[in-house]
N, C-alpha and C. Protein backbone atom coordinates (compact mmCIF):
# COMPACT_ATOMS: atom_id res chain seq x y z
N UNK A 1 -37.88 -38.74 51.20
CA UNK A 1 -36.85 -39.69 51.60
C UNK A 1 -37.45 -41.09 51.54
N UNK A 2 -37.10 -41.63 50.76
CA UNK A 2 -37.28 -43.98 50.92
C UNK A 2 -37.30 -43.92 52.22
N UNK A 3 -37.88 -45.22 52.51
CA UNK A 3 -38.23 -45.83 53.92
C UNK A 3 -37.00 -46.49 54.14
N UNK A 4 -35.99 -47.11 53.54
CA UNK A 4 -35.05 -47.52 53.47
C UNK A 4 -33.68 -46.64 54.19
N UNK A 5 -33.70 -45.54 53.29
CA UNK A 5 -32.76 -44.36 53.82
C UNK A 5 -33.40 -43.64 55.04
N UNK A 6 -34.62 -43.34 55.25
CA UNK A 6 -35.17 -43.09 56.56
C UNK A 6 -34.69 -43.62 58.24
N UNK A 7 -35.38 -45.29 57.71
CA UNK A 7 -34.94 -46.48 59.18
C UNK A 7 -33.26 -45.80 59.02
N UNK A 8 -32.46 -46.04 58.58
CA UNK A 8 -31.14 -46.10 58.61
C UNK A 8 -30.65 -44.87 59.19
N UNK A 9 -31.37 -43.53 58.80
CA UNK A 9 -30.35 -42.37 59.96
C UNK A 9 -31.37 -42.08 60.92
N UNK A 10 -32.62 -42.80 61.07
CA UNK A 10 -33.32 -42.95 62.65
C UNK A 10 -32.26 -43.69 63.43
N UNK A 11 -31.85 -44.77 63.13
CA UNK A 11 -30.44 -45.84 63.80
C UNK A 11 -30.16 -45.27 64.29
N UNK A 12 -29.55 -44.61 63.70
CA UNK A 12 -27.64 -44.18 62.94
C UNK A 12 -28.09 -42.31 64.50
N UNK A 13 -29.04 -41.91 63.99
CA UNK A 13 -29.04 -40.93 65.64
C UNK A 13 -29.29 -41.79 66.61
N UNK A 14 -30.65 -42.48 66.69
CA UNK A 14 -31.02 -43.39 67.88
C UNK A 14 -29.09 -43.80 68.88
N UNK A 15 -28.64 -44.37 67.79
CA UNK A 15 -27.39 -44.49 68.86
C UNK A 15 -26.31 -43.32 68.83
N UNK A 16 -26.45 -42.28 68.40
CA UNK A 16 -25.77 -40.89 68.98
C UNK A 16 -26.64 -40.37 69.97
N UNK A 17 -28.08 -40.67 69.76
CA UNK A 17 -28.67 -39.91 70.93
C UNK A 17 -30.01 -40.31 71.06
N UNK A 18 -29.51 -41.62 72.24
CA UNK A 18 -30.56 -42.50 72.79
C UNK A 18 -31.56 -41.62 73.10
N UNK A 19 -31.29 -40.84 73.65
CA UNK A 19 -33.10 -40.13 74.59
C UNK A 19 -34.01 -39.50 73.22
N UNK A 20 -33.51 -39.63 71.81
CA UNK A 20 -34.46 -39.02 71.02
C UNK A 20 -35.48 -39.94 70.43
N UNK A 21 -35.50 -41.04 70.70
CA UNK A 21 -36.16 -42.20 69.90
C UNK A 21 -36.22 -43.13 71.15
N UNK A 22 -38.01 -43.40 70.91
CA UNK A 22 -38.51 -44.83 72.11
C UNK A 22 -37.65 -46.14 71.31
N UNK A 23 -38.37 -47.50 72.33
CA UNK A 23 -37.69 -48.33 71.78
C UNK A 23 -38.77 -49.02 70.80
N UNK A 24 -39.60 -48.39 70.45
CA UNK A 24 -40.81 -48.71 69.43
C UNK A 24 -40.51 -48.39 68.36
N UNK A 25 -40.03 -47.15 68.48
CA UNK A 25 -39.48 -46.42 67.27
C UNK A 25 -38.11 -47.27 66.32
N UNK A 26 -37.57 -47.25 67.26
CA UNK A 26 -36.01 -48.54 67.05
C UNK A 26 -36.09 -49.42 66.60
N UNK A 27 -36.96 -50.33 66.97
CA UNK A 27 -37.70 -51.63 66.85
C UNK A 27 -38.44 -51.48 65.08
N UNK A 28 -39.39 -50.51 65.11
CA UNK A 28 -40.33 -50.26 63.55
C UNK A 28 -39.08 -49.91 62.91
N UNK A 29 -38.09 -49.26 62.74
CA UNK A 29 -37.35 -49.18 61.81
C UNK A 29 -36.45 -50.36 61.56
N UNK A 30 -35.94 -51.02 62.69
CA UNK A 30 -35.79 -52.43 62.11
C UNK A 30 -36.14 -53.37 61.37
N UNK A 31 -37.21 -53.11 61.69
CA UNK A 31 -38.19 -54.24 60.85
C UNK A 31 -38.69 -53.59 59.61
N UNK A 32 -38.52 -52.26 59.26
CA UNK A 32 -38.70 -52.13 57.81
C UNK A 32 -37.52 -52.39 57.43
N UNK A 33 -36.38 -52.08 57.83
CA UNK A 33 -35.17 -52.27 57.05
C UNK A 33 -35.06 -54.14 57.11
N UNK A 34 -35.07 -54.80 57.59
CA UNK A 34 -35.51 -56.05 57.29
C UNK A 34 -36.50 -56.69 56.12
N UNK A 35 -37.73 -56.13 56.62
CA UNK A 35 -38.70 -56.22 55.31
C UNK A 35 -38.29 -55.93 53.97
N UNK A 36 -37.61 -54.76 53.66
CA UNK A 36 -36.80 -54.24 53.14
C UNK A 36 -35.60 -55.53 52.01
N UNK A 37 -35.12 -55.42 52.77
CA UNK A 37 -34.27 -56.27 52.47
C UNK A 37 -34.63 -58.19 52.43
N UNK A 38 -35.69 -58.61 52.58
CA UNK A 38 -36.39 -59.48 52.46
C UNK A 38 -37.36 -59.82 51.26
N UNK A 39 -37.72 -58.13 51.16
CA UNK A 39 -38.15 -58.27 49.31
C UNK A 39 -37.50 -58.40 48.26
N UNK A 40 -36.48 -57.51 48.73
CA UNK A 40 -35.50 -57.37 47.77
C UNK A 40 -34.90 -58.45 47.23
N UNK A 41 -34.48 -59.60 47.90
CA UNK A 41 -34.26 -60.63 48.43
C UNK A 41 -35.06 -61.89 47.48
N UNK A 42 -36.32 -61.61 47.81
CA UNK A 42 -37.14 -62.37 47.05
C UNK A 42 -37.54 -62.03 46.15
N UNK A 43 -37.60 -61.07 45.48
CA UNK A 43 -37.39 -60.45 43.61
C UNK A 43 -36.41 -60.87 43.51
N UNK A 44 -35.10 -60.91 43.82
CA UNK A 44 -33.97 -61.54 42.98
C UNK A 44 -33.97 -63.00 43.13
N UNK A 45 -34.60 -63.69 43.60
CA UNK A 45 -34.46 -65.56 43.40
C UNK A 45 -35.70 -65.39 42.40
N UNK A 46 -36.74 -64.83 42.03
CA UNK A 46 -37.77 -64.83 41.32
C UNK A 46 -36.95 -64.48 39.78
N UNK A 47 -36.54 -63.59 39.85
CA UNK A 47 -35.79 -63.13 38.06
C UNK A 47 -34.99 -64.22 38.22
N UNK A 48 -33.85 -64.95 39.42
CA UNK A 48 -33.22 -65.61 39.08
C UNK A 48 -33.66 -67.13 38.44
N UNK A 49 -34.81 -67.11 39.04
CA UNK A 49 -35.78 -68.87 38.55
C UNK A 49 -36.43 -68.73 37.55
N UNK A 50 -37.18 -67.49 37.23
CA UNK A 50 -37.52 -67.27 35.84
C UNK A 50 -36.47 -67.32 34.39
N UNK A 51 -35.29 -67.30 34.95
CA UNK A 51 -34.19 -67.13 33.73
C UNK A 51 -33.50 -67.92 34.08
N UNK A 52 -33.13 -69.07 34.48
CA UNK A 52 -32.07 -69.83 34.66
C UNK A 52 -30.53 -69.55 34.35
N UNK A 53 -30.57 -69.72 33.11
CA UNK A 53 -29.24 -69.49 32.88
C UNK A 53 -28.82 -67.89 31.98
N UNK A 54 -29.56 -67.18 32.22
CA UNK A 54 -29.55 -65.82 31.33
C UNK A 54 -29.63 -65.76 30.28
N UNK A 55 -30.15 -66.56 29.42
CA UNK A 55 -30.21 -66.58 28.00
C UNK A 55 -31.58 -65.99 27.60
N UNK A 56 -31.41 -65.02 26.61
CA UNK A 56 -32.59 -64.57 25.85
C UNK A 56 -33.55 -65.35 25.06
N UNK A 57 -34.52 -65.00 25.04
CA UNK A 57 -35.87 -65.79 24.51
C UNK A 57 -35.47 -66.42 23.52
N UNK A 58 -34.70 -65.86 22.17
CA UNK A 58 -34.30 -66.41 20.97
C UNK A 58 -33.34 -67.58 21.33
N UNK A 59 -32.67 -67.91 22.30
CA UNK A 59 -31.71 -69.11 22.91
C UNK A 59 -30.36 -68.61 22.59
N UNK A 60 -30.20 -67.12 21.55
CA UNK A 60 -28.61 -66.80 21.00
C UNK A 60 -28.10 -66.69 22.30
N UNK A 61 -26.75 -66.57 22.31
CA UNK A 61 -25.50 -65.98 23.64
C UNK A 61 -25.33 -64.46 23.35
N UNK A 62 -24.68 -64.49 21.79
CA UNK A 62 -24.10 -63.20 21.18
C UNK A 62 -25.55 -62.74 20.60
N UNK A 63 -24.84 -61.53 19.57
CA UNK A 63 -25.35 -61.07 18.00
C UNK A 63 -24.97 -61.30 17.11
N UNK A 64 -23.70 -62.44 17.03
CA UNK A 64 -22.67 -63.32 16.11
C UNK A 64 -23.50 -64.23 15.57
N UNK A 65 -23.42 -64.01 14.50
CA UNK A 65 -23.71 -65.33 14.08
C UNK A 65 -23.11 -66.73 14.26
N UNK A 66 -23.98 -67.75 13.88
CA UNK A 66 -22.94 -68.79 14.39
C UNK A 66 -22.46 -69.20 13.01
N UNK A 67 -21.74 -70.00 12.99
CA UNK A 67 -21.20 -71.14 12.05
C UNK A 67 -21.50 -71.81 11.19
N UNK A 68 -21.68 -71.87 9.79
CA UNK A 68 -22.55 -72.85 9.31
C UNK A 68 -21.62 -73.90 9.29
N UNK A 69 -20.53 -73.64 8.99
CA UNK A 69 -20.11 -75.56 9.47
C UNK A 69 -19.73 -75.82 11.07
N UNK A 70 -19.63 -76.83 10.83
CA UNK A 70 -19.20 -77.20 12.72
C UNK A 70 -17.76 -76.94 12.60
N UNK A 71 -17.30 -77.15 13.54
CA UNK A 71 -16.04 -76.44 13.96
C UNK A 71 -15.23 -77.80 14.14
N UNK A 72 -13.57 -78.18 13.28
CA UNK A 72 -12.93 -79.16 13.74
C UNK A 72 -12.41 -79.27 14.83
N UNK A 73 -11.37 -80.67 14.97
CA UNK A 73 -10.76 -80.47 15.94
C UNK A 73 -9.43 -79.75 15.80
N UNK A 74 -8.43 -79.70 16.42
CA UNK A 74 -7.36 -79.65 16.61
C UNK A 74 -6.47 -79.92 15.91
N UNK A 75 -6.40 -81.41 15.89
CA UNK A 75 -6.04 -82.45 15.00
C UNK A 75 -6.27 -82.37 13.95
N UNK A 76 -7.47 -82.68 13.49
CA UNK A 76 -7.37 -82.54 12.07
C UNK A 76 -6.94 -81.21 11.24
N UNK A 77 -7.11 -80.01 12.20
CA UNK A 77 -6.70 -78.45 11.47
C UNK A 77 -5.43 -78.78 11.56
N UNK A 78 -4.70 -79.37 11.87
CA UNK A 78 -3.11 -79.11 12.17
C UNK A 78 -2.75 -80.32 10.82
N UNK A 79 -3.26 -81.22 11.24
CA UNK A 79 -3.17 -82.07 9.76
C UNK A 79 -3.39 -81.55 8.86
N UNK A 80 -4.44 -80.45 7.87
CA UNK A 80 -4.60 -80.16 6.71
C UNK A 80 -3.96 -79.26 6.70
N UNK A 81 -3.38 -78.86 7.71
CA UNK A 81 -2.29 -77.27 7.36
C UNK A 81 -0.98 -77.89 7.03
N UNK A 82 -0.51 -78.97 7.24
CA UNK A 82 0.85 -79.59 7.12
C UNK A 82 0.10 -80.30 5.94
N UNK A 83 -0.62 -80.80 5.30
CA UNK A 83 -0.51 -81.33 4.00
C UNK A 83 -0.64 -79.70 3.25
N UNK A 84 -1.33 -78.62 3.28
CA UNK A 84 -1.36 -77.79 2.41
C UNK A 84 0.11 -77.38 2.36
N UNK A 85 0.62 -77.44 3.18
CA UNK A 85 1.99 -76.94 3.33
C UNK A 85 3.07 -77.80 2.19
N UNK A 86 2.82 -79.46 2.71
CA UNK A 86 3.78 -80.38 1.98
C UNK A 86 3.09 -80.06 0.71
N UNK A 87 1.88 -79.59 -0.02
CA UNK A 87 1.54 -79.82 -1.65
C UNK A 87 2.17 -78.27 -1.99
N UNK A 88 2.35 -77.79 -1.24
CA UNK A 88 2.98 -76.11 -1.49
C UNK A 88 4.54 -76.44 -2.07
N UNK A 89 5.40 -76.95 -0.91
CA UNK A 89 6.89 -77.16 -1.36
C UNK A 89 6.86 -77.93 -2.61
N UNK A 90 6.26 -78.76 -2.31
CA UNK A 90 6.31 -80.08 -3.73
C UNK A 90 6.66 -81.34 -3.46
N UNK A 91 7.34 -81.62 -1.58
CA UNK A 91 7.91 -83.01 -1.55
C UNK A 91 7.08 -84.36 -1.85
């Protein structure tokens, strides 16, 4: 059994049935389940400061490739679709 799941049903009887457990006993399992949860605690701000923003070593997001051209705006895609359009009809 983890020390983790241990402290927790020492508790978990301790208060169904005070007379089976000192208050030493009560007390040490507190404080592992604290400790416990204090490491845990501090491994995750450690991966979290080591990686900032989650990006992989290579700097990609995806497995997509990106773009070789840049990407327009708005505007101008909406503009060359209405001239391809007007050289289509013929006006």
């Amino acid at each position: 059994m983890k020390d983790k799941k241990a402290a927790k049903k020492l508790l978990r009887l301790a208060k169904e049935h005070p007379d089976w457990y000192s208050k030493k006993d009560i007390f040490y399992a507190k404080q592992i389940k604290k400790q416990l949860k204090r490491d845990k605690k501090h491994h995750e701000r450690e991966i979290s400061n080591s990686n900032t923003k989650g990006r992989r070593v290579d700097g990609l997001r995806g497995k997509s490739e990106q773009p070789k051209e840049p990407r327009q705006s708005k505007g101008i895609w909406v503009t060359r679709l209405l001239h391809k359009a007007l050289s289509l009809v013929g006006l």
